[in-house]
PDB file of N, CA and C in Angstrom:
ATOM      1  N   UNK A   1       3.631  13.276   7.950  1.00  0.00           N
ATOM      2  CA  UNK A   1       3.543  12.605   9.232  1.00  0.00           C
ATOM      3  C   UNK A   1       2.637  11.380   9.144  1.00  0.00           C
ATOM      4  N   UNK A   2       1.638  11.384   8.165  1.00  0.00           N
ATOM      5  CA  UNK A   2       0.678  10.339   8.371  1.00  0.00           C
ATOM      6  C   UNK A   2       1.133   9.062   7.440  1.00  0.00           C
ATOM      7  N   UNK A   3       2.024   9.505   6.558  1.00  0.00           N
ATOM      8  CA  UNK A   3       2.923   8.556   5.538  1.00  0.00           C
ATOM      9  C   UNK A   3       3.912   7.616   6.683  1.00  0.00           C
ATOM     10  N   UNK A   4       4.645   8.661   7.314  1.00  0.00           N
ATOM     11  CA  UNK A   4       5.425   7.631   8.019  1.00  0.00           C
ATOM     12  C   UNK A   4       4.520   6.916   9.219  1.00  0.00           C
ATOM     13  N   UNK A   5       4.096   7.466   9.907  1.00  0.00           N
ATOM     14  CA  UNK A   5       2.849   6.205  10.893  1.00  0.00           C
ATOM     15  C   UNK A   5       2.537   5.276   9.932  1.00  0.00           C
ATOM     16  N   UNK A   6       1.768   5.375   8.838  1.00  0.00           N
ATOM     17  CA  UNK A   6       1.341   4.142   8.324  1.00  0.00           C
ATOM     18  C   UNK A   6       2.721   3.746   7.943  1.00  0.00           C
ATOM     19  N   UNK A   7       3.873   3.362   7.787  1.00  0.00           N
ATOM     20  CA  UNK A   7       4.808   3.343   7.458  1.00  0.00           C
ATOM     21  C   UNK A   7       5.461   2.147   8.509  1.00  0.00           C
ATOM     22  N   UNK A   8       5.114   2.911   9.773  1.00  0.00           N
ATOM     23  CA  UNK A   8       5.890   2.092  10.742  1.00  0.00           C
ATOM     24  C   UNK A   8       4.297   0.709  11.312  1.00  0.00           C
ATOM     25  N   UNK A   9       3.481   1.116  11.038  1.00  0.00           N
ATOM     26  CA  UNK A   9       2.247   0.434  11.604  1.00  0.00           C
ATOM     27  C   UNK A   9       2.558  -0.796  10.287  1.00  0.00           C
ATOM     28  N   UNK A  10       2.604  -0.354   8.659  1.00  0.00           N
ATOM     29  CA  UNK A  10       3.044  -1.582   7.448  1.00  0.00           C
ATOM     30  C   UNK A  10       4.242  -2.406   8.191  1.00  0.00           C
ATOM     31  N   UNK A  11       5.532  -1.773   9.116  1.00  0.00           N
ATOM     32  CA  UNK A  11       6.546  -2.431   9.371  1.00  0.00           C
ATOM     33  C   UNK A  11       6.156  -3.620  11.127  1.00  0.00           C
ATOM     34  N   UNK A  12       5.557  -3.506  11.541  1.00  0.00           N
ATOM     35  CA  UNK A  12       4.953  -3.810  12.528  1.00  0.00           C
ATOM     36  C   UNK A  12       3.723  -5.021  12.015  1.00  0.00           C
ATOM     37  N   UNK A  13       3.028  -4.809  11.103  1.00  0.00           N
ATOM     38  CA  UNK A  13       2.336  -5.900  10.193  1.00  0.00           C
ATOM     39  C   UNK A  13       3.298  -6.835   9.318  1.00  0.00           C
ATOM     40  N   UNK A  14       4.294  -6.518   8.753  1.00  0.00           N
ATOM     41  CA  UNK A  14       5.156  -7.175   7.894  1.00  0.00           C
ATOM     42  C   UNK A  14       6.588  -8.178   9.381  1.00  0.00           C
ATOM     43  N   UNK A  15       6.629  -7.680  10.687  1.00  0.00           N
ATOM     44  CA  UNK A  15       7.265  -8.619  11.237  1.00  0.00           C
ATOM     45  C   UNK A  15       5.975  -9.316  12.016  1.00  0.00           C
ATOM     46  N   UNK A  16       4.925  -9.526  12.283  1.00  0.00           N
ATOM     47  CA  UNK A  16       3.947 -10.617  12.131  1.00  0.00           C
ATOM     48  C   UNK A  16       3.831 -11.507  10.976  1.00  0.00           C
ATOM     49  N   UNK A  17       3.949 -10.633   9.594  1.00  0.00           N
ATOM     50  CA  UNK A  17       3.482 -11.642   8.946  1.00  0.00           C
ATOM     51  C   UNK A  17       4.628 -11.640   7.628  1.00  0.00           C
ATOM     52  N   UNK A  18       5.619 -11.970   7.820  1.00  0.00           N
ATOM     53  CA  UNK A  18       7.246 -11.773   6.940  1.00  0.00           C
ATOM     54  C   UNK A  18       6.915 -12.156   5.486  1.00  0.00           C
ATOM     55  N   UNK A  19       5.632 -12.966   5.010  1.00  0.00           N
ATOM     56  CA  UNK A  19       5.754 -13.885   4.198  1.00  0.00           C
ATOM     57  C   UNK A  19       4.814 -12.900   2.861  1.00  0.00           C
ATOM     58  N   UNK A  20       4.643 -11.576   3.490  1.00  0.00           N
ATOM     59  CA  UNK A  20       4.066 -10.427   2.642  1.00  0.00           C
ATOM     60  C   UNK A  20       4.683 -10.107   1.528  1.00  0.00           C
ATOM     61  N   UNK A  21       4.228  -9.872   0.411  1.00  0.00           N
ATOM     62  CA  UNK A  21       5.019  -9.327  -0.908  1.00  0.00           C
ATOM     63  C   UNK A  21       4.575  -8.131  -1.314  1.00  0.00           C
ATOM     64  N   UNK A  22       3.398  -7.888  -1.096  1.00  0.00           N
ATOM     65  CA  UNK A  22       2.334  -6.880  -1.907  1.00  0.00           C
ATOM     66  C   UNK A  22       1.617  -6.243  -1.392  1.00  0.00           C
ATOM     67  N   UNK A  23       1.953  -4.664  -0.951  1.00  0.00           N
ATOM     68  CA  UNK A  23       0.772  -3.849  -0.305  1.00  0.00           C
ATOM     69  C   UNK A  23      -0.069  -2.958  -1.107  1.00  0.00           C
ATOM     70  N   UNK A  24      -1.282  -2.991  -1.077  1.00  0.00           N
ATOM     71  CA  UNK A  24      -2.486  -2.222  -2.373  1.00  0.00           C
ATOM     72  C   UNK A  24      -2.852  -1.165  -1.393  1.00  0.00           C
ATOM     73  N   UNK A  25      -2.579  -0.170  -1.918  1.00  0.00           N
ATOM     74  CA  UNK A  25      -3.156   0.775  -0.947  1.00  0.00           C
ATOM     75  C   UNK A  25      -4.594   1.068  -1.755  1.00  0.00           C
ATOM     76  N   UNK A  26      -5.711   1.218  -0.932  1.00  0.00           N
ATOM     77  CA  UNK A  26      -6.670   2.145  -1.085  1.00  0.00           C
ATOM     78  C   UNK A  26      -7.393   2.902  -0.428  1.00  0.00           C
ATOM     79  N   UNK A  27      -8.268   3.747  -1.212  1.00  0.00           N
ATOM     80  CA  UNK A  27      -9.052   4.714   0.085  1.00  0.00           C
ATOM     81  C   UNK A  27      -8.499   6.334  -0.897  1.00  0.00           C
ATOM     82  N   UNK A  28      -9.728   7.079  -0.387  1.00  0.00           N
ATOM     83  CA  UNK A  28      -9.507   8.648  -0.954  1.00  0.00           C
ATOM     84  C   UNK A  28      -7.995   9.084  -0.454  1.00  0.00           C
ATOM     85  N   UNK A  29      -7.802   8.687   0.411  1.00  0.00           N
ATOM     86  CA  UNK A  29      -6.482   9.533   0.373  1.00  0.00           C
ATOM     87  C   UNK A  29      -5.263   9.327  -0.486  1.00  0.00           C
ATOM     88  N   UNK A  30      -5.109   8.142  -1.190  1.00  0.00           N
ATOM     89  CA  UNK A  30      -4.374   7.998  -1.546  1.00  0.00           C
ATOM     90  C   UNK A  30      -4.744   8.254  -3.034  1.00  0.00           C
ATOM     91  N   UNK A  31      -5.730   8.225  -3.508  1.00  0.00           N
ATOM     92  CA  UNK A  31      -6.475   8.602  -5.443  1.00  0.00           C
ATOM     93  C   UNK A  31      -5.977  10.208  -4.914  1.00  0.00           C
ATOM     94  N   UNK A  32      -6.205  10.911  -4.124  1.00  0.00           N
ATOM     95  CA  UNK A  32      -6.109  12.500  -4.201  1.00  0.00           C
ATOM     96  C   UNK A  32      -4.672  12.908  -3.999  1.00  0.00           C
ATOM     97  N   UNK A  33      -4.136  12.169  -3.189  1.00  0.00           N
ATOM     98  CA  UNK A  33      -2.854  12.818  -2.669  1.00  0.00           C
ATOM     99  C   UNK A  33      -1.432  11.456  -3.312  1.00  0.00           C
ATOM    100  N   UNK A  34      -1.107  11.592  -4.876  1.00  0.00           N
ATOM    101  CA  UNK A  34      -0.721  10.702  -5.512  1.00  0.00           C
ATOM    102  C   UNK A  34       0.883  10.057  -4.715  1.00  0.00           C
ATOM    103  N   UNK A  35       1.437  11.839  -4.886  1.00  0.00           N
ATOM    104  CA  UNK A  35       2.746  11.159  -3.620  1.00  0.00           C
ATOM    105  C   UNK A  35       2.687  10.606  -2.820  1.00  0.00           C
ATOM    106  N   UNK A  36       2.020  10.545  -2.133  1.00  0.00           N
ATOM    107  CA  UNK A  36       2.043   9.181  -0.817  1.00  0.00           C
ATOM    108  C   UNK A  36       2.335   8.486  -1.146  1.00  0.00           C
ATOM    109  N   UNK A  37       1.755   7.560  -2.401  1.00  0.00           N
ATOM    110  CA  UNK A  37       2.444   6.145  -2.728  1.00  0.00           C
ATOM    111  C   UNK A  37       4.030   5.996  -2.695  1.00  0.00           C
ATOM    112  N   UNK A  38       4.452   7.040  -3.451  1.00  0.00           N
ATOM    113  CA  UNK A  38       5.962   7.261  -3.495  1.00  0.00           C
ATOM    114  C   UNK A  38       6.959   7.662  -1.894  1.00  0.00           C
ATOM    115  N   UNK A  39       6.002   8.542  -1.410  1.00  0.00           N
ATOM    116  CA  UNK A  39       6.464   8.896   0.170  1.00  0.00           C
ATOM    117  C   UNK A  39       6.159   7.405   0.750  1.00  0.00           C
ATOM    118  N   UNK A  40       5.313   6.811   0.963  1.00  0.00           N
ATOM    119  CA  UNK A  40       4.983   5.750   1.970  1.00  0.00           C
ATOM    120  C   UNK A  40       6.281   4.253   0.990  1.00  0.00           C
ATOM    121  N   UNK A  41       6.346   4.561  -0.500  1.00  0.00           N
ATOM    122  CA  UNK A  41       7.536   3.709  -0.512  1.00  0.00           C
ATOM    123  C   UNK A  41       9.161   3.853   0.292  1.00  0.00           C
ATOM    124  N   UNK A  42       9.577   4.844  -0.008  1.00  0.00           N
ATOM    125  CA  UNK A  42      10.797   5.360   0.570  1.00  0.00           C
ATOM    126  C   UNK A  42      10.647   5.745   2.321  1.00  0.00           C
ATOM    127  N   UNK A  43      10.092   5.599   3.104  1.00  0.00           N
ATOM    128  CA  UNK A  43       9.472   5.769   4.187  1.00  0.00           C
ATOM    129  C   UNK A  43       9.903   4.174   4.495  1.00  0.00           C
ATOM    130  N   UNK A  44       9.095   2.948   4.076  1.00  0.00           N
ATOM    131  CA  UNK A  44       9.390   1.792   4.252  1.00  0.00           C
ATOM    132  C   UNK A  44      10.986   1.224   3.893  1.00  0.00           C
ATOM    133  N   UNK A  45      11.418   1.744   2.475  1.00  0.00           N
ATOM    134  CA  UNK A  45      12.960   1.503   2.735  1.00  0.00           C
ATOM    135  C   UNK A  45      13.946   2.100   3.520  1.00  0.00           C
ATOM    136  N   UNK A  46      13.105   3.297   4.025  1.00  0.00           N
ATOM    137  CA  UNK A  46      14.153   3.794   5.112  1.00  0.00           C
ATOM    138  C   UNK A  46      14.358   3.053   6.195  1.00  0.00           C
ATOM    139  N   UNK A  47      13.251   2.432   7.049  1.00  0.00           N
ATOM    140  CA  UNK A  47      13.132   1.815   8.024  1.00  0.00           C
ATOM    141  C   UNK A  47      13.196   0.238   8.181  1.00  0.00           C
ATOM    142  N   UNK A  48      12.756  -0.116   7.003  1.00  0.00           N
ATOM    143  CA  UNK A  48      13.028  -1.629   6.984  1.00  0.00           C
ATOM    144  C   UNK A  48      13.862  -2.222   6.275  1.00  0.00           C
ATOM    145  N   UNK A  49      15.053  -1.303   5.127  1.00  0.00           N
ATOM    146  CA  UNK A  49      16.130  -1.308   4.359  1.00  0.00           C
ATOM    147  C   UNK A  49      15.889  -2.392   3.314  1.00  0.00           C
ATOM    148  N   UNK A  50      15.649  -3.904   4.010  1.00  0.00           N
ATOM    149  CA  UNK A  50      15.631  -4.705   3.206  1.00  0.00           C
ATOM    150  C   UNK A  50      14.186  -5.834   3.156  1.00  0.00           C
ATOM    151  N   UNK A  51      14.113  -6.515   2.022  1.00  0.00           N
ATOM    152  CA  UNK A  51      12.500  -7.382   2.237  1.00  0.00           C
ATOM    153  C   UNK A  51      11.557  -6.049   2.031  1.00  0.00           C
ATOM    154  N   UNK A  52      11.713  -5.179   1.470  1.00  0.00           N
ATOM    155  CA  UNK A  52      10.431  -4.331   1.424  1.00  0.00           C
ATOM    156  C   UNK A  52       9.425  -4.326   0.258  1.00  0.00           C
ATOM    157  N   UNK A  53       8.153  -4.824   0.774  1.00  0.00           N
ATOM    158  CA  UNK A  53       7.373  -5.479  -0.116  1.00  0.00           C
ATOM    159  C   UNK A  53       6.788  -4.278  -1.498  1.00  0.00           C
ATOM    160  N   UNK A  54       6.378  -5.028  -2.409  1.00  0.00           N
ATOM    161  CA  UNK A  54       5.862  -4.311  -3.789  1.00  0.00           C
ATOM    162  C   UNK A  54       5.020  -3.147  -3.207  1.00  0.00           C
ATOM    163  N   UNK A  55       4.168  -1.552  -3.418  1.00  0.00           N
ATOM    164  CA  UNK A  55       3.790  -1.047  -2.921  1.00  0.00           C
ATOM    165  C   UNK A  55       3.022  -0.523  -4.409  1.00  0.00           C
ATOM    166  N   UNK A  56       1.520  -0.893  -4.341  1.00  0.00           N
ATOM    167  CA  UNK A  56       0.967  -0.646  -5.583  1.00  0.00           C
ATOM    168  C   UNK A  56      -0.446  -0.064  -5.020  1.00  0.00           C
ATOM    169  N   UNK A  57      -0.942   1.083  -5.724  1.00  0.00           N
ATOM    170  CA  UNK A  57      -2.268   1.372  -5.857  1.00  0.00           C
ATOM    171  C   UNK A  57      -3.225   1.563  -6.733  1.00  0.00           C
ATOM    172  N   UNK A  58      -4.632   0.878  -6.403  1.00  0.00           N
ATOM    173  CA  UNK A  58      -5.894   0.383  -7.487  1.00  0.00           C
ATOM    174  C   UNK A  58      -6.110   1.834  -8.314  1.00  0.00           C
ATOM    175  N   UNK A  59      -5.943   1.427  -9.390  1.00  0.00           N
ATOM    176  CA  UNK A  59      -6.069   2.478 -10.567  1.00  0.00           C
ATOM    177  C   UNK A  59      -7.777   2.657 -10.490  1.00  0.00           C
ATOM    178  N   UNK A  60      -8.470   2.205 -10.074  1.00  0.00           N
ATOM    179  CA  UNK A  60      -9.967   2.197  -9.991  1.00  0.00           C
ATOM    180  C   UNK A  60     -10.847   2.134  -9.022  1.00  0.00           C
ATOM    181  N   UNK A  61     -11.631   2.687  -7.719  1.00  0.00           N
ATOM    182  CA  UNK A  61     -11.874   2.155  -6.541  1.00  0.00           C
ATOM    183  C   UNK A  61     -13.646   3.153  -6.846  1.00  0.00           C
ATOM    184  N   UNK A  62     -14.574   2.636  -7.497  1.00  0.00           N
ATOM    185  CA  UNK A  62     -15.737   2.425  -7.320  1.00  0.00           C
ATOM    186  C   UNK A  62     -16.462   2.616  -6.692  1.00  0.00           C
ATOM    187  N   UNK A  63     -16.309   1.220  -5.935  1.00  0.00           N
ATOM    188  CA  UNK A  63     -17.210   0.586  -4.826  1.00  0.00           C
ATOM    189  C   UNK A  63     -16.773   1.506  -3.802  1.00  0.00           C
ATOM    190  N   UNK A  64     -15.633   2.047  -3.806  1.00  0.00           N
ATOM    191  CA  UNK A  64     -14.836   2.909  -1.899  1.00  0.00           C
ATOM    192  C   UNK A  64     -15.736   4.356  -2.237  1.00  0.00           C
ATOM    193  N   UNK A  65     -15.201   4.666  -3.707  1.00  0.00           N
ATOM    194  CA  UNK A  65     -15.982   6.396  -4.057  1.00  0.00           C
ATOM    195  C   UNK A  65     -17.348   6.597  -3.364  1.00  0.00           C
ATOM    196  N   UNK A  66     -18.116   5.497  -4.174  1.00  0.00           N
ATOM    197  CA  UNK A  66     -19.508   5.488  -4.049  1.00  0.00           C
ATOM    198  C   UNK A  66     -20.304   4.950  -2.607  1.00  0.00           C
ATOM    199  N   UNK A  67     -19.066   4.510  -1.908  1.00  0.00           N
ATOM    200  CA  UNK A  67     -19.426   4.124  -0.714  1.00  0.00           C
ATOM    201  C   UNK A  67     -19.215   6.133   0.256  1.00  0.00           C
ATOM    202  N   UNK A  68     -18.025   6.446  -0.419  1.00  0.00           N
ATOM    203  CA  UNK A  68     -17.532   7.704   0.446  1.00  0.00           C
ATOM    204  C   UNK A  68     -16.970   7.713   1.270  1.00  0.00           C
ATOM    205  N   UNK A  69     -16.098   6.631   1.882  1.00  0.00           N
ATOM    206  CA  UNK A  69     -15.266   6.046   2.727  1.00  0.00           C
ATOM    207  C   UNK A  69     -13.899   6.926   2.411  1.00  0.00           C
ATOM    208  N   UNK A  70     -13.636   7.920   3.119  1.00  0.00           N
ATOM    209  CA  UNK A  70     -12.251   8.040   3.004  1.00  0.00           C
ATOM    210  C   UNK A  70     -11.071   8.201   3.808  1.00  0.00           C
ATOM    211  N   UNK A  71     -11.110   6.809   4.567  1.00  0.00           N
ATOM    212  CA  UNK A  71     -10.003   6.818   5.158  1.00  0.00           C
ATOM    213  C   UNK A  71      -9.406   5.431   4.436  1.00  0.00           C
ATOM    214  N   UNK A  72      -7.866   5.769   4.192  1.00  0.00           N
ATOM    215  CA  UNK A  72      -6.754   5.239   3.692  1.00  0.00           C
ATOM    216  C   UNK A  72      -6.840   3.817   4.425  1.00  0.00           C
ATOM    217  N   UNK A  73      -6.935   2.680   3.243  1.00  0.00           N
ATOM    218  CA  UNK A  73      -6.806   1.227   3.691  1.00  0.00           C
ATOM    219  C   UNK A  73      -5.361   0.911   2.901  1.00  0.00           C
ATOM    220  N   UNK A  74      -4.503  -0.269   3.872  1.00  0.00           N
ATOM    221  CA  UNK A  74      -3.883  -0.757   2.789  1.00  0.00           C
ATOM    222  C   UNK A  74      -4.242  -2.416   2.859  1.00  0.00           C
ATOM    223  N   UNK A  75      -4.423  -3.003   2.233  1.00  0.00           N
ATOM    224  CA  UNK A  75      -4.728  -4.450   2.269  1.00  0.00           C
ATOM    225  C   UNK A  75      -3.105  -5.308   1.897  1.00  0.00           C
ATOM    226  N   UNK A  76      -3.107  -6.332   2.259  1.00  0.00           N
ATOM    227  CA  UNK A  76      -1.815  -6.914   1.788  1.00  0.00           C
ATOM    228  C   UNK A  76      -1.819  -8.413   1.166  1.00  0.00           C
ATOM    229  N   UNK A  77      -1.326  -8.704   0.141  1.00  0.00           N
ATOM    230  CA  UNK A  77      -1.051 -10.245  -0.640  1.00  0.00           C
ATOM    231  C   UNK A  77       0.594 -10.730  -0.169  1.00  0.00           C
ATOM    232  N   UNK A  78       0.221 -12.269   0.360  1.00  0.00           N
ATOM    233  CA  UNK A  78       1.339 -12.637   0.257  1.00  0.00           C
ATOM    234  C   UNK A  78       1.670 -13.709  -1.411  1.00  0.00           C
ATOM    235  N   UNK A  79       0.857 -13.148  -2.388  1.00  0.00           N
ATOM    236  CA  UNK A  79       0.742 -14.259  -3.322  1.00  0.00           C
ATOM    237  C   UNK A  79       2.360 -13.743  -4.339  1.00  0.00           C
ATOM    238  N   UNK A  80       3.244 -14.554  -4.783  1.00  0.00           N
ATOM    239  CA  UNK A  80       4.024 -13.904  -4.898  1.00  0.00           C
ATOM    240  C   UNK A  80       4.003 -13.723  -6.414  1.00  0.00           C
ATOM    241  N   UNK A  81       3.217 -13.261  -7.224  1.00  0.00           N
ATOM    242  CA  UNK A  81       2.834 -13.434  -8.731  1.00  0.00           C
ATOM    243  C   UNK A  81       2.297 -12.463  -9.197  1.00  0.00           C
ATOM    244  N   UNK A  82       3.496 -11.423  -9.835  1.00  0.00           N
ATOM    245  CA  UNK A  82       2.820 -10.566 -10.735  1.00  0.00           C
ATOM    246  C   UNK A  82       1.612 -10.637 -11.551  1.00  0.00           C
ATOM    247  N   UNK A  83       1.829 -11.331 -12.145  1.00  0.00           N
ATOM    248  CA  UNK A  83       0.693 -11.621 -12.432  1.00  0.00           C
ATOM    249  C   UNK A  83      -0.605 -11.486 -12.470  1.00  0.00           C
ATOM    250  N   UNK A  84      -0.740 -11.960 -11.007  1.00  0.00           N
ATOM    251  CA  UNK A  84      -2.292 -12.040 -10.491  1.00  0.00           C
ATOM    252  C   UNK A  84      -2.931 -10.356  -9.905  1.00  0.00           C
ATOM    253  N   UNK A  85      -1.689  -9.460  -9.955  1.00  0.00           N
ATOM    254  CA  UNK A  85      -2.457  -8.256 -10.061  1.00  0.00           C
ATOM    255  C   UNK A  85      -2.580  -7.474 -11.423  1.00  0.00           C
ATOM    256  N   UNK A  86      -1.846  -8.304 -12.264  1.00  0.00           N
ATOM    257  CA  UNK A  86      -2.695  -7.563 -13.264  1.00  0.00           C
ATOM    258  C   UNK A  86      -2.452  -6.242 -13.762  1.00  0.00           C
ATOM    259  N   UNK A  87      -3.237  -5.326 -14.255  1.00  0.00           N
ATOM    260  CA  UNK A  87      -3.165  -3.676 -14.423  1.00  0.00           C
ATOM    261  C   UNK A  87      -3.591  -2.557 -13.848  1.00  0.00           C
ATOM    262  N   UNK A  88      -4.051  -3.267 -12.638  1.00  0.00           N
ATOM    263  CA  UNK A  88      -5.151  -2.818 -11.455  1.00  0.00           C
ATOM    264  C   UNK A  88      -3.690  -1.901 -10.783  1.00  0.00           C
ATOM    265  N   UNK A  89      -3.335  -2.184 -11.069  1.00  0.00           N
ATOM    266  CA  UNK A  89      -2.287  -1.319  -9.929  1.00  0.00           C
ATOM    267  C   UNK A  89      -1.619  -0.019 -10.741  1.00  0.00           C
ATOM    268  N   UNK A  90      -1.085   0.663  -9.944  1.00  0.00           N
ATOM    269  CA  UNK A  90      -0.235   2.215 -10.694  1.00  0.00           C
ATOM    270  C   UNK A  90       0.934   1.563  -9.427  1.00  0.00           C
ATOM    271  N   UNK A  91       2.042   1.668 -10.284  1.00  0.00           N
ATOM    272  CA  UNK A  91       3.160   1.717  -9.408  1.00  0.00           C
ATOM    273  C   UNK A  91       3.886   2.753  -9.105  1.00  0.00           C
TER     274      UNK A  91
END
């Protein structure tokens, strides 16, 4: 249930801002509970079929652990360049 809310709340951010490519999820919930990434992908192609942006999460989050923050962020890039994320991500 909490996959698809954030799901429809990503689809509701992505028709504000269309020009999105790349959502990073972070936050404890998503390092503990690995399917989500995969649920919150197929969740978004269900509902938004097409234009559905890259869906990657930080193989490393530090600063969030050691902070103890665990509620689920997703941040978003409209940069459109593999590239520039690098290995930081688990797809």
């Amino acid at each position: 249930m909490f996959t698809m809310n954030m799901a429809l709340t990503i689809k509701l951010l992505l028709k504000l801002y269309p020009s999105v490519n790349h959502c990073i999820l972070t936050g404890e919930f998503f390092q503990l509970e690995k399917q989500s990434t995969q649920d919150l992908t197929v969740f978004l192609q269900s509902i938004i079929r097409q234009n559905t942006p890259r869906i990657c999460q930080l193989k490393q989050e530090s600063l969030i652990s050691a902070v103890g923050c665990a509620l689920p962020r997703v941040y978003f890039d409209v940069i459109d360049e593999e590239g520039i994320l690098g290995n930081d991500c688990i797809n």
